[in-house]
C-alpha atoms as a PDB file:
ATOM      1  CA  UNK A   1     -35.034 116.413  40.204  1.00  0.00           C
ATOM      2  CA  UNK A   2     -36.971 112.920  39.457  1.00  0.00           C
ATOM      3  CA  UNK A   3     -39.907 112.960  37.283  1.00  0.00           C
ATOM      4  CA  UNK A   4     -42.237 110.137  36.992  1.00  0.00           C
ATOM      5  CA  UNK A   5     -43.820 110.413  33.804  1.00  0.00           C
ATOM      6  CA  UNK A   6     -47.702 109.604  32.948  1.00  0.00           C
ATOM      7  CA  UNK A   7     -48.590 107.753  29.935  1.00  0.00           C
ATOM      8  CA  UNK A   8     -49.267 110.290  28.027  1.00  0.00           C
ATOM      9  CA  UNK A   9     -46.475 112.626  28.540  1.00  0.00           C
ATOM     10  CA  UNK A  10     -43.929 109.325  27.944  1.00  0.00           C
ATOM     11  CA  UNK A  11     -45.690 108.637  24.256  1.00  0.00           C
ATOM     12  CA  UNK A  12     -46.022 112.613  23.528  1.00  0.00           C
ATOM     13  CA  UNK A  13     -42.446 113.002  24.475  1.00  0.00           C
ATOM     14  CA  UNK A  14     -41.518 110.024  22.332  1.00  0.00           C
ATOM     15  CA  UNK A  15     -43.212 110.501  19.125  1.00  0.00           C
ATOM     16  CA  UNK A  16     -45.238 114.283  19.252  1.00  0.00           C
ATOM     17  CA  UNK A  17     -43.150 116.018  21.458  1.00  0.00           C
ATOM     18  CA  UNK A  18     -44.978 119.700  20.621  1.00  0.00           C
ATOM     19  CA  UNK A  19     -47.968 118.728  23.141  1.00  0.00           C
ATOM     20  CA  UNK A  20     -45.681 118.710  26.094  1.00  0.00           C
ATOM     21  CA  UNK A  21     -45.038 122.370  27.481  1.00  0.00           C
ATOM     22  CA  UNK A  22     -41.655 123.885  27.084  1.00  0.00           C
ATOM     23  CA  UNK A  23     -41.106 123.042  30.913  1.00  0.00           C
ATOM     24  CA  UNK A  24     -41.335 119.546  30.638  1.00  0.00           C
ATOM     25  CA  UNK A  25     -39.866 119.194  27.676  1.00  0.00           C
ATOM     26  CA  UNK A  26     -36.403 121.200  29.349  1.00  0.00           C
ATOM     27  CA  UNK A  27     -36.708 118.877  32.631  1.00  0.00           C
ATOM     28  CA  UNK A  28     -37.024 115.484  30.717  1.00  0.00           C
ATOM     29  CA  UNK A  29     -34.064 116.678  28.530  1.00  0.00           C
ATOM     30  CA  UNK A  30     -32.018 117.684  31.257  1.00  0.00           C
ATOM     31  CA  UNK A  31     -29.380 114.527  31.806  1.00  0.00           C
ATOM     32  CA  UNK A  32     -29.144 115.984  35.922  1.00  0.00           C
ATOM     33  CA  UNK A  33     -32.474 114.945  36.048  1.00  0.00           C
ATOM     34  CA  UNK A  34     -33.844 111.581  36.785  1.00  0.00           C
ATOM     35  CA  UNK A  35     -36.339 110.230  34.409  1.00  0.00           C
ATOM     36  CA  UNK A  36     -38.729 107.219  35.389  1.00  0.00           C
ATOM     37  CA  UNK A  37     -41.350 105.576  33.720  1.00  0.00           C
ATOM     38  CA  UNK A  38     -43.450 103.137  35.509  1.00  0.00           C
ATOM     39  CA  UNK A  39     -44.148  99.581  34.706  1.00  0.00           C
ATOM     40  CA  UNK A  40     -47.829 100.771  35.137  1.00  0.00           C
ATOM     41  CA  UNK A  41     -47.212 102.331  31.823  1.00  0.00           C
ATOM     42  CA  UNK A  42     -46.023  99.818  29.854  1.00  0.00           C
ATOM     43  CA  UNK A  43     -48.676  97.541  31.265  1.00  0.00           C
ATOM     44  CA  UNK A  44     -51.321 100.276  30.277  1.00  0.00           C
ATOM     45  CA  UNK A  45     -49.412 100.520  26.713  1.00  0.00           C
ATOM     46  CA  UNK A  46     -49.714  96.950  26.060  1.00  0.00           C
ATOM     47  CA  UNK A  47     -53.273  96.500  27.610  1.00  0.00           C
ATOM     48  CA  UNK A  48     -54.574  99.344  25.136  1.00  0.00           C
ATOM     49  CA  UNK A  49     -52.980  98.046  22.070  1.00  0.00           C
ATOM     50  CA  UNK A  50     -54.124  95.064  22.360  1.00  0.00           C
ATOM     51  CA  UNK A  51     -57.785  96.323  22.560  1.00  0.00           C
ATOM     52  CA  UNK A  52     -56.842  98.711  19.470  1.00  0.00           C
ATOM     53  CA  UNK A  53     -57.491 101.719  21.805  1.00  0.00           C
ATOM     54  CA  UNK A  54     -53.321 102.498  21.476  1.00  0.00           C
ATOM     55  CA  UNK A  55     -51.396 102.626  18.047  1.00  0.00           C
ATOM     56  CA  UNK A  56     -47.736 102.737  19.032  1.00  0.00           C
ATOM     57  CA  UNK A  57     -45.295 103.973  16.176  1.00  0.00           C
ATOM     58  CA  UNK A  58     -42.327 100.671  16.724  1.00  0.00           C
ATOM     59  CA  UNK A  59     -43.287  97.526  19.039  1.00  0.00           C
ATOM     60  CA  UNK A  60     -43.800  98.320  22.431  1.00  0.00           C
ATOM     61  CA  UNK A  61     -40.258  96.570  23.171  1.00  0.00           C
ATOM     62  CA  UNK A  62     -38.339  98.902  20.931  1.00  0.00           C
ATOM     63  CA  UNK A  63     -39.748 101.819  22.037  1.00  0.00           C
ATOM     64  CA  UNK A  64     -38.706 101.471  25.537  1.00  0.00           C
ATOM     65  CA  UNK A  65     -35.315 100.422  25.140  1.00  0.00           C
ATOM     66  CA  UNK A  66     -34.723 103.110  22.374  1.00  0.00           C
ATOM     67  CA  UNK A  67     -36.151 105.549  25.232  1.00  0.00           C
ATOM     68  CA  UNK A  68     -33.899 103.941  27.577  1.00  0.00           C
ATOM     69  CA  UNK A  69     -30.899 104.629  25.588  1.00  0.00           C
ATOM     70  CA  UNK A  70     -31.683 107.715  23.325  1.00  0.00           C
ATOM     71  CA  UNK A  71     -32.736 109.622  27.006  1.00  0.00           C
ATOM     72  CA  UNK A  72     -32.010 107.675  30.157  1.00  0.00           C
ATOM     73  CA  UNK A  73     -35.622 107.073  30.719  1.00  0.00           C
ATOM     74  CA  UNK A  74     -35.179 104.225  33.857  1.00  0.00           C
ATOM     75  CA  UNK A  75     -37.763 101.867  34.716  1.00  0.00           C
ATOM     76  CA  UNK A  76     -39.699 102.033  37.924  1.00  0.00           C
ATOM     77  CA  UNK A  77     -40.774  98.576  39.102  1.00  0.00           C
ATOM     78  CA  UNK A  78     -44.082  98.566  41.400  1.00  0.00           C
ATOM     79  CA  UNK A  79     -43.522  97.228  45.394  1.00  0.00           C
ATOM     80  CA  UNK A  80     -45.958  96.270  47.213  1.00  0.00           C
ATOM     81  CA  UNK A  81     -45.737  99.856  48.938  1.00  0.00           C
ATOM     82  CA  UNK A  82     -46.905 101.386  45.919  1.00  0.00           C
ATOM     83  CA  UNK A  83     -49.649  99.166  46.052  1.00  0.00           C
ATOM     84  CA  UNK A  84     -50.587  99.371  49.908  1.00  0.00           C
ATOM     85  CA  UNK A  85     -50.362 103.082  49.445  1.00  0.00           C
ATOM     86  CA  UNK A  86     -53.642 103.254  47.322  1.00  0.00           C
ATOM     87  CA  UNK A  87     -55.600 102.839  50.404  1.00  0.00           C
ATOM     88  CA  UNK A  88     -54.441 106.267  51.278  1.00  0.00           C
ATOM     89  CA  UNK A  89     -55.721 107.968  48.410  1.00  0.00           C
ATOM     90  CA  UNK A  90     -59.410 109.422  48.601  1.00  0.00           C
ATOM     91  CA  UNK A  91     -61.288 108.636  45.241  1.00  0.00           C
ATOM     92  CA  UNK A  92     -60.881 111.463  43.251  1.00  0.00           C
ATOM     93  CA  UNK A  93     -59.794 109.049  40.459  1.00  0.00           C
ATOM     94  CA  UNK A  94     -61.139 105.895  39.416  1.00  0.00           C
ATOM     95  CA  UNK A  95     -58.434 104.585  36.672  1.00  0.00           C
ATOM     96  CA  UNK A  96     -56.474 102.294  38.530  1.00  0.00           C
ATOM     97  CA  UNK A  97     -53.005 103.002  36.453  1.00  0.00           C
ATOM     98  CA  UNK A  98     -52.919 106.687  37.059  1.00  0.00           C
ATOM     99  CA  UNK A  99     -54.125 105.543  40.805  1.00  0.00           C
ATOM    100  CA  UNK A 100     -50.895 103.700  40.896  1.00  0.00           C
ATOM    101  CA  UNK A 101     -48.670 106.572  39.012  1.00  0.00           C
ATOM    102  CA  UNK A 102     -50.341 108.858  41.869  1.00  0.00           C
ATOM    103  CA  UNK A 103     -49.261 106.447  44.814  1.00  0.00           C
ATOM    104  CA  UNK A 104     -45.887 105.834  43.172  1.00  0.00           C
ATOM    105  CA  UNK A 105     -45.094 109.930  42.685  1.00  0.00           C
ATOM    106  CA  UNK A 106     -45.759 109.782  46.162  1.00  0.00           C
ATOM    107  CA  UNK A 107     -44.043 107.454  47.849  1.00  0.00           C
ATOM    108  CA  UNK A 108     -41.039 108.063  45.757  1.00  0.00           C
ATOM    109  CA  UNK A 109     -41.112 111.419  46.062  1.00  0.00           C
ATOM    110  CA  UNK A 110     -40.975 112.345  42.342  1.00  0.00           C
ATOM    111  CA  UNK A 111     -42.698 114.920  40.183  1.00  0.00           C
ATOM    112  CA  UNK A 112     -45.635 113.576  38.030  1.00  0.00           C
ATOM    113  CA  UNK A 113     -45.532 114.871  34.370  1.00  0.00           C
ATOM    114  CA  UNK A 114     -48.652 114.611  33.590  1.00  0.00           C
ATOM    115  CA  UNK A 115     -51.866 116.760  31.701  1.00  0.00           C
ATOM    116  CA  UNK A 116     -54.238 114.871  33.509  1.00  0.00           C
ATOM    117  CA  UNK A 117     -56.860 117.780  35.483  1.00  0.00           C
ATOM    118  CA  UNK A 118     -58.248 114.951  37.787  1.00  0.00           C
ATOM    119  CA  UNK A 119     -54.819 114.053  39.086  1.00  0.00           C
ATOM    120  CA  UNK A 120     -54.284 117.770  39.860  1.00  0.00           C
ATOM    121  CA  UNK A 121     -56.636 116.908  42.575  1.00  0.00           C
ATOM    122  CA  UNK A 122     -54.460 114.669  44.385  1.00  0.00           C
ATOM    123  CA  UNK A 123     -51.582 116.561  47.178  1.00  0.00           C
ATOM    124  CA  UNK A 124     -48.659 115.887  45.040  1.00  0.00           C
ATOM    125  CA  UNK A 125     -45.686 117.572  42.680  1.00  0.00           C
ATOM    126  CA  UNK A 126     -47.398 118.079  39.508  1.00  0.00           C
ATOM    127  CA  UNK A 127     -45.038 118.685  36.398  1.00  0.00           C
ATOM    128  CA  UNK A 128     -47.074 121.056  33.885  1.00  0.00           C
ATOM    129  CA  UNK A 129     -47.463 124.744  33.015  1.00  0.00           C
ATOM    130  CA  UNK A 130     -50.086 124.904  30.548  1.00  0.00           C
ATOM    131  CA  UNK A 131     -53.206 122.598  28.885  1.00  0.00           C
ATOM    132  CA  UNK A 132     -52.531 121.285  25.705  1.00  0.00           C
ATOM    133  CA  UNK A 133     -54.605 123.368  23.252  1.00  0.00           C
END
């Protein structure tokens, strides 16, 4: 399986692991599957800390390569197909990273992790059983 994950579910599974769902927590831990997080995120990550909207808990630089190591987490670069393909995609959405997540899940055919309810919207293979409470 190949999960692509949001944000959200990449900093929750790195530092407060008990909002992700038992679910996704089992697929990101499982080494047969493949586990991508987009450059869109770590673009997001640093645009947001810099604005003091993000507190990360180690650099932004450490992070990701402990992530890379400690759990195969792979990088997934944007193409220009990922970009093209947001012409596709009706507005339900107007934050142009998770616009980009959305047209990368789908072109690469990968499950989104993700809590987000207005990506639910979108026709594509949504990773989670449950809202956070």
């Amino acid at each position: 399986m190949r999960l692509l994950l949001d944000t959200h579910a990449f900093l929750w599974w790195d530092s407060d692991y008990q909002h992700l769902p038992k679910q996704v927590i089992d697929a990101i831990s499982d080494r047969q599957n493949d586990v991508y997080l987009s450059l869109v995120s770590l673009w997001e990550m640093q645009i947001k800390s810099q604005l003091g909207k993000l507190q990360l808990v180690s650099p932004m630089q450490q992070l990701i390569s402990e992530q890379r190591v400690r759990n195969g987490i792979q990088l997934m670069p944007i193409k220009p197909p990922h970009i093209f393909g947001l012409n596709d995609l009706p507005h339900h959405h107007r934050d142009p990273f998770d616009r980009l997540l959305i047209s990368q899940a789908l072109l690469e055919d990968t499950w989104l992790v993700t809590h987000d309810r207005q990506i639910q919207q979108y026709n594509l293979k949504i990773m989670w059983d449950k809202p956070v409470e």
